[in-house]
C-alpha atoms as a PDB file:
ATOM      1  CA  UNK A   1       0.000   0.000   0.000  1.00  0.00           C
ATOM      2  CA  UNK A   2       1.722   3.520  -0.666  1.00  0.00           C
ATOM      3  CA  UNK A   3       0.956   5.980   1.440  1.00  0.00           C
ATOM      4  CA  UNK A   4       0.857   9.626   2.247  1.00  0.00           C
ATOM      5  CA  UNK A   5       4.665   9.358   2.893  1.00  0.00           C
ATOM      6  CA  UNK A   6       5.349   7.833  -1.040  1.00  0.00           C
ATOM      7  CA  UNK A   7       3.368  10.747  -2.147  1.00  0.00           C
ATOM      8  CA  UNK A   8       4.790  13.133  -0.419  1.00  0.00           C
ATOM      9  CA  UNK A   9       8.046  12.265  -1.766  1.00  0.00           C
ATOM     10  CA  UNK A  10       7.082  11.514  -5.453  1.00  0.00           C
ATOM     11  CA  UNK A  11       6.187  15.118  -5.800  1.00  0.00           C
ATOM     12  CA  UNK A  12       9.616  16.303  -4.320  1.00  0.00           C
ATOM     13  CA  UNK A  13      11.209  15.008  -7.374  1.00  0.00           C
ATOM     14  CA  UNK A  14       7.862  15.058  -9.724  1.00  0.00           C
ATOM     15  CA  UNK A  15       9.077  18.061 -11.736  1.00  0.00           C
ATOM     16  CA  UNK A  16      12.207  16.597 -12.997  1.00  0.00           C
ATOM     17  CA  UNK A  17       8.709  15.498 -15.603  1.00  0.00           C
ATOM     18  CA  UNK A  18       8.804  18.889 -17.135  1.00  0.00           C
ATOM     19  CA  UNK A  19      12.222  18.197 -18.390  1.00  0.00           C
ATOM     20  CA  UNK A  20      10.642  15.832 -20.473  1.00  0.00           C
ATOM     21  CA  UNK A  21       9.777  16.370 -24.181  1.00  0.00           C
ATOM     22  CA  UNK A  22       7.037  13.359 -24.107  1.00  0.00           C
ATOM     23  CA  UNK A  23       5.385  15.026 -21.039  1.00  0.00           C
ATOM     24  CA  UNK A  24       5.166  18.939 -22.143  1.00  0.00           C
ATOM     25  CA  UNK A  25       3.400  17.442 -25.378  1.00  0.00           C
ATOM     26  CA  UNK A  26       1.186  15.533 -23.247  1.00  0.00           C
ATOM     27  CA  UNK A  27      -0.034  18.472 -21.747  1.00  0.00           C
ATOM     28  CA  UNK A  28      -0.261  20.472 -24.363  1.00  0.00           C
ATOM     29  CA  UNK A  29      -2.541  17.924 -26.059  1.00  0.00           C
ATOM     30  CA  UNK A  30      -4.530  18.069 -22.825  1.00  0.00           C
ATOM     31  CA  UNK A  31      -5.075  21.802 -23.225  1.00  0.00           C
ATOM     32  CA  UNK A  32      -5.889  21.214 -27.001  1.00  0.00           C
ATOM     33  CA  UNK A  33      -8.380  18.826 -26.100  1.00  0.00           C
ATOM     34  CA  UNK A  34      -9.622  21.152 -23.545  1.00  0.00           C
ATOM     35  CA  UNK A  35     -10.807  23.464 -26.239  1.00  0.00           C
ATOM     36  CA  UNK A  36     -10.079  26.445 -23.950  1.00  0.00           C
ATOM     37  CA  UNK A  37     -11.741  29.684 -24.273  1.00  0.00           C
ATOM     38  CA  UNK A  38     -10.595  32.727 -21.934  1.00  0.00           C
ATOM     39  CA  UNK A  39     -12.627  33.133 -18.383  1.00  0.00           C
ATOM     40  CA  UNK A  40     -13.637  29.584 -18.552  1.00  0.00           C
ATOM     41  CA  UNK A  41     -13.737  27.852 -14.728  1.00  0.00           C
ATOM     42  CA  UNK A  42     -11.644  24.519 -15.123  1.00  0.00           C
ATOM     43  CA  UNK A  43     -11.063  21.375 -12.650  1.00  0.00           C
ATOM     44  CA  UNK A  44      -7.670  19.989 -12.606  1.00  0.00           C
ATOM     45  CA  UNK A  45      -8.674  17.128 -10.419  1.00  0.00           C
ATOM     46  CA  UNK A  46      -5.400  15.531  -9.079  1.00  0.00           C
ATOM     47  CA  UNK A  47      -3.367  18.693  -9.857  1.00  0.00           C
ATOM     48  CA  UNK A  48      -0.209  17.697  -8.555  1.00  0.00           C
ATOM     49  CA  UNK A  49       2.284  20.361  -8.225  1.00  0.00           C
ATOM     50  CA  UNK A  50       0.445  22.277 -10.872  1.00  0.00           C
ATOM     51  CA  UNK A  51       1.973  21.626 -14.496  1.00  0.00           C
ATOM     52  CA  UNK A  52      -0.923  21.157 -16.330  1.00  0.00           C
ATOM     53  CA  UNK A  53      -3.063  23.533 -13.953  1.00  0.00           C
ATOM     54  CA  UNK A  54      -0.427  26.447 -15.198  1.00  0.00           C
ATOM     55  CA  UNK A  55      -0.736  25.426 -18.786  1.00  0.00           C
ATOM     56  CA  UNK A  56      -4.750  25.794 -18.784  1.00  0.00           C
ATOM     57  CA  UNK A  57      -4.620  29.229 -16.770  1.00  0.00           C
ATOM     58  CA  UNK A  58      -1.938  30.583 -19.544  1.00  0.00           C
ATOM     59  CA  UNK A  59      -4.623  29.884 -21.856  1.00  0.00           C
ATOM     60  CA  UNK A  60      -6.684  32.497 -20.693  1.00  0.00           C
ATOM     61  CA  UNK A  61      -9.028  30.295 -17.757  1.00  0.00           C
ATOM     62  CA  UNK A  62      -9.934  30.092 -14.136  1.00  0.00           C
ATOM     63  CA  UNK A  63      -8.507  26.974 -12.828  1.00  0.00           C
ATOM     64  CA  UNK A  64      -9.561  25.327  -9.161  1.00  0.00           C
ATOM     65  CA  UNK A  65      -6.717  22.490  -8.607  1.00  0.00           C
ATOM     66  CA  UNK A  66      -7.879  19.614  -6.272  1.00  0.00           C
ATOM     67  CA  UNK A  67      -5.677  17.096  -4.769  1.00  0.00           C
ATOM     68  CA  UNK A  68      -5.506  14.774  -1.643  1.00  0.00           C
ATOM     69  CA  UNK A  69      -1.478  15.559  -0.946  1.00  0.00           C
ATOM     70  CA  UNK A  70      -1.114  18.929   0.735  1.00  0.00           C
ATOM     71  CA  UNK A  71       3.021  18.905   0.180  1.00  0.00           C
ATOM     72  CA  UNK A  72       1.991  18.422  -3.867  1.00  0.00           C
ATOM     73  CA  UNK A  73      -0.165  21.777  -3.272  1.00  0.00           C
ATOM     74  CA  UNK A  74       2.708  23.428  -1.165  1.00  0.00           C
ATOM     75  CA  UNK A  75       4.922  23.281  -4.637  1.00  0.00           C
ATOM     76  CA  UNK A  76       1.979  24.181  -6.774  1.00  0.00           C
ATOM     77  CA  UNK A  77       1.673  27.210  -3.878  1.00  0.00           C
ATOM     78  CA  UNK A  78       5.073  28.654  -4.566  1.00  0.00           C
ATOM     79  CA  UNK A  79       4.505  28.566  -8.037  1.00  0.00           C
ATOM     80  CA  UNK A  80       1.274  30.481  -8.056  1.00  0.00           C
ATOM     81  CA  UNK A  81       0.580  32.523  -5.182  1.00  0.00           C
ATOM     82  CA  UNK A  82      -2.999  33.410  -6.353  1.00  0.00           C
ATOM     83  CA  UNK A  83      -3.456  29.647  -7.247  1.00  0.00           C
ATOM     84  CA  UNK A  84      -7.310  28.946  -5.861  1.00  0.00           C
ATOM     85  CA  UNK A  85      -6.508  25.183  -4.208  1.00  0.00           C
ATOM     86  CA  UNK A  86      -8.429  22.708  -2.794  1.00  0.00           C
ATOM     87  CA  UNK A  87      -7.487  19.955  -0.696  1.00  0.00           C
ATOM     88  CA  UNK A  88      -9.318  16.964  -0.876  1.00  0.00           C
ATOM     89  CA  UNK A  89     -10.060  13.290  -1.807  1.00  0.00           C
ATOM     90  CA  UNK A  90     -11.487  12.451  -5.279  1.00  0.00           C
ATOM     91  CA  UNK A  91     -12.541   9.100  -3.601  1.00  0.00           C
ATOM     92  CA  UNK A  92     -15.182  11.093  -1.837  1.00  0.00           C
ATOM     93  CA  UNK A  93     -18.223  13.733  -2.850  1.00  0.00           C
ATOM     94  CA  UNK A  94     -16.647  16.745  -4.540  1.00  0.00           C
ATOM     95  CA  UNK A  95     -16.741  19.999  -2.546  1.00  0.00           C
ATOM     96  CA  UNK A  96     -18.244  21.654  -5.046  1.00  0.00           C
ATOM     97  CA  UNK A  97     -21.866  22.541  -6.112  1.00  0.00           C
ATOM     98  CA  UNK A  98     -23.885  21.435  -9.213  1.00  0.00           C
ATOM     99  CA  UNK A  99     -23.159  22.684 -12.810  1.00  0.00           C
ATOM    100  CA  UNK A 100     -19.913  24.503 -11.328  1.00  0.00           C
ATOM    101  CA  UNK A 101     -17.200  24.024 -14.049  1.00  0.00           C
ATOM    102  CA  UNK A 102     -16.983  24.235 -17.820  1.00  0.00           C
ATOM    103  CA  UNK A 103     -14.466  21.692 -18.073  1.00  0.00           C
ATOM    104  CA  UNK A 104     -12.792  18.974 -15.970  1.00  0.00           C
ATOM    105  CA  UNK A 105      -9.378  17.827 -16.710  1.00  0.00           C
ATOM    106  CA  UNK A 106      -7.345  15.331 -14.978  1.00  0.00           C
ATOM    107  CA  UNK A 107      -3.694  13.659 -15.583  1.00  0.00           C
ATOM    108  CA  UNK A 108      -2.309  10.491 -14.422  1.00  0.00           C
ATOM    109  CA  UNK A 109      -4.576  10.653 -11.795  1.00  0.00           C
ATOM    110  CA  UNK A 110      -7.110   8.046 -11.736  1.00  0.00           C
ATOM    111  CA  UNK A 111      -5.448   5.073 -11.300  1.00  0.00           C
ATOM    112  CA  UNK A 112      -4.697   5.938  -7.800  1.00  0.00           C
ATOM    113  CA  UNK A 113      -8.624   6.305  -7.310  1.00  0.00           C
ATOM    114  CA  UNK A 114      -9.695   2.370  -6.094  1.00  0.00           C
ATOM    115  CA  UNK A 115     -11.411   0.887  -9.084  1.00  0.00           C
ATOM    116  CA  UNK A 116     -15.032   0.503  -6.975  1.00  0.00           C
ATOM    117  CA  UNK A 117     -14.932   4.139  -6.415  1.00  0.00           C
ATOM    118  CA  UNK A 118     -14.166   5.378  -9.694  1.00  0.00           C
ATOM    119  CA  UNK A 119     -18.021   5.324 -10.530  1.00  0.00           C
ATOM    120  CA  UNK A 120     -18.794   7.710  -8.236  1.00  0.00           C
ATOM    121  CA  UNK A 121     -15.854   9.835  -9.005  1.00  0.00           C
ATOM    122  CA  UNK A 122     -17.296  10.203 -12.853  1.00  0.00           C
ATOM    123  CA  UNK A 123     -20.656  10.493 -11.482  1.00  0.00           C
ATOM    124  CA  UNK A 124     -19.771  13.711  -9.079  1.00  0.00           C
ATOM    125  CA  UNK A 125     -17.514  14.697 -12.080  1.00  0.00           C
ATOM    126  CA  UNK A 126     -20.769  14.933 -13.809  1.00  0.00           C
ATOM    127  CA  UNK A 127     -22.626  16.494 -11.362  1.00  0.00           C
ATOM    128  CA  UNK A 128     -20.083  19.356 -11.080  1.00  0.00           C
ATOM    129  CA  UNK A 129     -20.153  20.038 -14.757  1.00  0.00           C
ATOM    130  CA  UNK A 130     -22.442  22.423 -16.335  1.00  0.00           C
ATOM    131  CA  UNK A 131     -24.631  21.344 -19.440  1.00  0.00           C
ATOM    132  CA  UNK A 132     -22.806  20.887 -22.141  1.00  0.00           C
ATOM    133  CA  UNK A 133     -19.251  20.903 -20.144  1.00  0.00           C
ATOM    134  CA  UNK A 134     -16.089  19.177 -20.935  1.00  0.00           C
ATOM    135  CA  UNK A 135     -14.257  16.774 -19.284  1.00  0.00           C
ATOM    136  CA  UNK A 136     -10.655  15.195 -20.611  1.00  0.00           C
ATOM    137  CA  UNK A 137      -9.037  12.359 -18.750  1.00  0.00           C
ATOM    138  CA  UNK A 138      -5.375  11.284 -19.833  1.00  0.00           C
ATOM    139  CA  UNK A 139      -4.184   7.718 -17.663  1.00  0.00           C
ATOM    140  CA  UNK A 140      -1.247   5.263 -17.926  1.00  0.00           C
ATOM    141  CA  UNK A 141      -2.324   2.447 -19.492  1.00  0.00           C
ATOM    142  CA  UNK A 142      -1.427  -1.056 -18.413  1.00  0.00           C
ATOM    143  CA  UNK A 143       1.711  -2.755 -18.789  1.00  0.00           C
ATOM    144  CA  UNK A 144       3.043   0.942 -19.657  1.00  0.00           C
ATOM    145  CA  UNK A 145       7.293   1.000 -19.527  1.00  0.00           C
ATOM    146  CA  UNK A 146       8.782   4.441 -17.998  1.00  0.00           C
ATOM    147  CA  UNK A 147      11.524   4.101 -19.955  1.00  0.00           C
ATOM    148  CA  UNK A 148       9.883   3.499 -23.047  1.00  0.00           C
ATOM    149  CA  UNK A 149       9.290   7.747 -22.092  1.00  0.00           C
ATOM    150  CA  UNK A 150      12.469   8.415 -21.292  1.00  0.00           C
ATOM    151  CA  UNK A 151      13.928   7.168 -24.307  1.00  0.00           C
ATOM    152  CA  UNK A 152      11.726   8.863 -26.595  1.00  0.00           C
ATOM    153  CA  UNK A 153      12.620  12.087 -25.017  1.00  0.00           C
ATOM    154  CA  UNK A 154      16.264  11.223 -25.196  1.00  0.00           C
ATOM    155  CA  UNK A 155      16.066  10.556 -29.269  1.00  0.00           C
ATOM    156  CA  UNK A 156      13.931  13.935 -29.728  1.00  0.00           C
ATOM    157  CA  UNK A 157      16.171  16.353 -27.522  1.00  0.00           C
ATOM    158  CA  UNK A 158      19.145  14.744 -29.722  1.00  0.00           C
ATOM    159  CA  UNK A 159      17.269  15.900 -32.550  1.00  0.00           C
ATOM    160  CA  UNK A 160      17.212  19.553 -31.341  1.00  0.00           C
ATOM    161  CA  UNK A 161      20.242  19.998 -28.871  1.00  0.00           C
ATOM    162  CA  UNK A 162      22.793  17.165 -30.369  1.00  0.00           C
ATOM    163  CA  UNK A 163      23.876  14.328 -28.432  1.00  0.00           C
ATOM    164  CA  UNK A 164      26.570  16.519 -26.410  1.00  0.00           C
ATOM    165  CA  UNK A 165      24.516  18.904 -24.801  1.00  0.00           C
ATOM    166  CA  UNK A 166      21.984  15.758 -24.267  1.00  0.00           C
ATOM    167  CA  UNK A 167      24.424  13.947 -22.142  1.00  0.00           C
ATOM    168  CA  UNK A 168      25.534  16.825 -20.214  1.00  0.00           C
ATOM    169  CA  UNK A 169      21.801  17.143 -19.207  1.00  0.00           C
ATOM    170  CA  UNK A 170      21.428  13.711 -18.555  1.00  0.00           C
ATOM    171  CA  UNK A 171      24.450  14.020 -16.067  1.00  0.00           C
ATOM    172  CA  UNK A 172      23.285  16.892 -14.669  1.00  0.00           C
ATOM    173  CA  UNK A 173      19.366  15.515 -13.623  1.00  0.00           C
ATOM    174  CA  UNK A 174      20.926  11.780 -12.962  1.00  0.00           C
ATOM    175  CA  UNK A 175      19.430  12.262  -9.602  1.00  0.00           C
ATOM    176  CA  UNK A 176      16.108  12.996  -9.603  1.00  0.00           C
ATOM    177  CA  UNK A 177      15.796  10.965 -13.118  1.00  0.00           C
ATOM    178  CA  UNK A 178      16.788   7.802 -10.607  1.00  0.00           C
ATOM    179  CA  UNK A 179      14.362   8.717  -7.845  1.00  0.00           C
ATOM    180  CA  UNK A 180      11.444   9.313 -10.125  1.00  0.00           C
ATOM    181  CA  UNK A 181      12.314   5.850 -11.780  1.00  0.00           C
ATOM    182  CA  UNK A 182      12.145   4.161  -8.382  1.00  0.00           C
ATOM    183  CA  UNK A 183       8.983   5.894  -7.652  1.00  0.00           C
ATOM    184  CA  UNK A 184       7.354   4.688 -10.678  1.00  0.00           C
ATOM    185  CA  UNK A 185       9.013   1.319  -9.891  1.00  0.00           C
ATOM    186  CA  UNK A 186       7.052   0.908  -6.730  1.00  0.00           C
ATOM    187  CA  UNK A 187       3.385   2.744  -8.947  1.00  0.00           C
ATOM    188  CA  UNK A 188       4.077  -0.333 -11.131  1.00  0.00           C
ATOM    189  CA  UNK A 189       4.519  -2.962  -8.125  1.00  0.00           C
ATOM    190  CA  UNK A 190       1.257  -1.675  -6.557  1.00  0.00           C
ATOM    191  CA  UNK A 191      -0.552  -2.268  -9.727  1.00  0.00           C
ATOM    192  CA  UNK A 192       0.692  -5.532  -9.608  1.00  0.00           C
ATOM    193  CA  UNK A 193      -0.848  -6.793  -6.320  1.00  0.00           C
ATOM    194  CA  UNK A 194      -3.539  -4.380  -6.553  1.00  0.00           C
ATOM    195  CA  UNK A 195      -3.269  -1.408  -4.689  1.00  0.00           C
ATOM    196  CA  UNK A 196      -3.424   0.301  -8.400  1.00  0.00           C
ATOM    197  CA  UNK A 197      -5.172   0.093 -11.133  1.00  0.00           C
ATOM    198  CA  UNK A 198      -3.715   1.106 -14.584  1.00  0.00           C
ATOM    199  CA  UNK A 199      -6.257   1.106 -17.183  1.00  0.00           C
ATOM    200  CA  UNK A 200      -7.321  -1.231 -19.905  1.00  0.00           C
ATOM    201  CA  UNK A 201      -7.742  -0.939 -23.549  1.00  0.00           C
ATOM    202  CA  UNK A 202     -11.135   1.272 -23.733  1.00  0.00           C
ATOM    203  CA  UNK A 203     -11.613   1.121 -19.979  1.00  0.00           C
ATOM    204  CA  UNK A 204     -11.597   4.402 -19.626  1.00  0.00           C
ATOM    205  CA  UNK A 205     -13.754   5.657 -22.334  1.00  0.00           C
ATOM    206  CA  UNK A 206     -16.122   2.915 -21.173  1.00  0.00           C
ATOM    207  CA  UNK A 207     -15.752   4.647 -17.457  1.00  0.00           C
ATOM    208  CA  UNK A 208     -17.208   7.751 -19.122  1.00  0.00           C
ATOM    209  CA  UNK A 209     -20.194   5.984 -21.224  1.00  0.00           C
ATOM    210  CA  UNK A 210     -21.401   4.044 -18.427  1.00  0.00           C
ATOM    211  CA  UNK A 211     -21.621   6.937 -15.982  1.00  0.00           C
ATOM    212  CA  UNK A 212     -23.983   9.344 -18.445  1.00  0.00           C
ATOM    213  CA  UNK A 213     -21.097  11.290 -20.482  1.00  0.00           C
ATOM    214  CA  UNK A 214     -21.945  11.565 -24.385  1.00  0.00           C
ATOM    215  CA  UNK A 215     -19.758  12.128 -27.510  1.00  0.00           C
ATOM    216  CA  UNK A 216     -16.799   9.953 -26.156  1.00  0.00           C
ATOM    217  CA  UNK A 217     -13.615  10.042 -27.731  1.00  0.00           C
ATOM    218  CA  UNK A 218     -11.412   6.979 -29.448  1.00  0.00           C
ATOM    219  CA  UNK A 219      -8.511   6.141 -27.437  1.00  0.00           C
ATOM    220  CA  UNK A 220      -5.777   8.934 -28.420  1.00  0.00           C
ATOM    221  CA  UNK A 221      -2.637   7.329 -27.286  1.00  0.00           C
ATOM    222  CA  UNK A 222      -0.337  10.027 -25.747  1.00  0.00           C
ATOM    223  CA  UNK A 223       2.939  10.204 -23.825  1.00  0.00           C
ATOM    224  CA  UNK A 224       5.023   8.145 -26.104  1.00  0.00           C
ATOM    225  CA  UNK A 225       2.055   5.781 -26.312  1.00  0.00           C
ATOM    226  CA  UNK A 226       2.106   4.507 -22.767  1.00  0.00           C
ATOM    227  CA  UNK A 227      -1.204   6.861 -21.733  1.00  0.00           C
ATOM    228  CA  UNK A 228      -4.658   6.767 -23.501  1.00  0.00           C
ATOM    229  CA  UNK A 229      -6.445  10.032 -23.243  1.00  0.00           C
ATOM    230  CA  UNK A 230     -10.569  10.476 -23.599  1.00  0.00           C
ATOM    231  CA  UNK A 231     -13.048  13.678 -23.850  1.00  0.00           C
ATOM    232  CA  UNK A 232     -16.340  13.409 -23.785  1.00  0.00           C
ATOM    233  CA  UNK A 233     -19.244  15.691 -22.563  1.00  0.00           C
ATOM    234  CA  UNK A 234     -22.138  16.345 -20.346  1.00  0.00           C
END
């Protein structure tokens, strides 16, 4: 079981992510798929430190970041002082009131949710919405490889930067590159015996279907293929 203390140091070395090519494209595709328009109110449900959440309020919205680690928020924090965060568990009823957001995005977050309660996440994520509202939901599929990531990023900053500046960068985040690994490492394990569940092919769009969502997206296969990523409206 991973618990408050693995989370609490994941996020300490979660950022080396935005180092990664594979990862800034997967949120940028999230913000595409948002369909963003400026003064828009938008749910980052499991925000993390805030990567994605900063992307979307470039773009011109409102953004409310929930999450259920407070030291995750604490980072996010001393990025955005005016950030408006919530802490709280998406396991539970959403403090939020009906028809509340235009959109609802969330990241690499679900499969930390227990399967039996992911129902009644989608349902509140519903209920939260207003008419017509958005919600995009990008996961790790399973059997997904972290280095299959890491190596695609490697062979596109070579492209760009040339392998001698690569390496030097490699040296210089060796680090944090390990201790995200092992995180990920022990994600993995947990899925394993349980304590995770990565999604299966169409799972998620099924998720969505099943719990009154219309116009569900195919798959779209993002972050060097090893996440599947799904709109679909209220």
């Amino acid at each position: 079981m991973l618990d408050s203390n693995f989370w609490a140091n994941y996020f300490k070395v979660y950022d080396v992510l935005n180092l990664l090519i594979p990862y800034q494209e997967l949120l940028e595709t999230i913000c595409d798929e948002l369909e963003i328009k400026p003064g828009e109110k938008i749910l980052e449900a499991g925000c993390g430190t805030g990567n994605l959440a900063l992307k979307i309020k470039e773009r011109g919205a409102k953004v409310v970041g929930l999450d259920n680690c407070q030291e995750a928020l604490d980072i996010y924090r001393k990025k955005d002082p005016t950030a408006e965060l919530v802490l709280a568990d998406l396991a539970k009823k959403l403090p939020f009131p009906d028809n509340y957001f235009d959109k609802i995005a969330s990241n690499n977050t679900l499969y930390a949710v227990p399967r039996e309660k992911r129902d009644q996440l989608m349902k509140e994520s519903l209920r939260i919405l207003k008419p017509g509202g958005k919600i995009v939901l990008a996961n790790m599929r399973e059997g997904w490889k972290p280095i299959n990531v890491y190596i695609d990023h490697i062979k596109k900053d070579i492209k760009i930067f040339g392998l001698l500046v690569v390496f030097l960068k490699v040296i210089k985040n060796i680090i944090p590159t390990i201790k995200m690994f092992y995180y990920n490492n022990k994600a993995l394990k947990a899925d394993k015996v349980g304590t995770f569940s990565f999604f299966k092919f169409d799972e998620q769009g099924s998720l969505l279907i099943k719990n009154g969502f219309k116009n569900v997206s195919k798959n779209i296969y993002v972050y060097s293929g090893q996440a599947i990523l799904n709109s679909a409206k209220k």
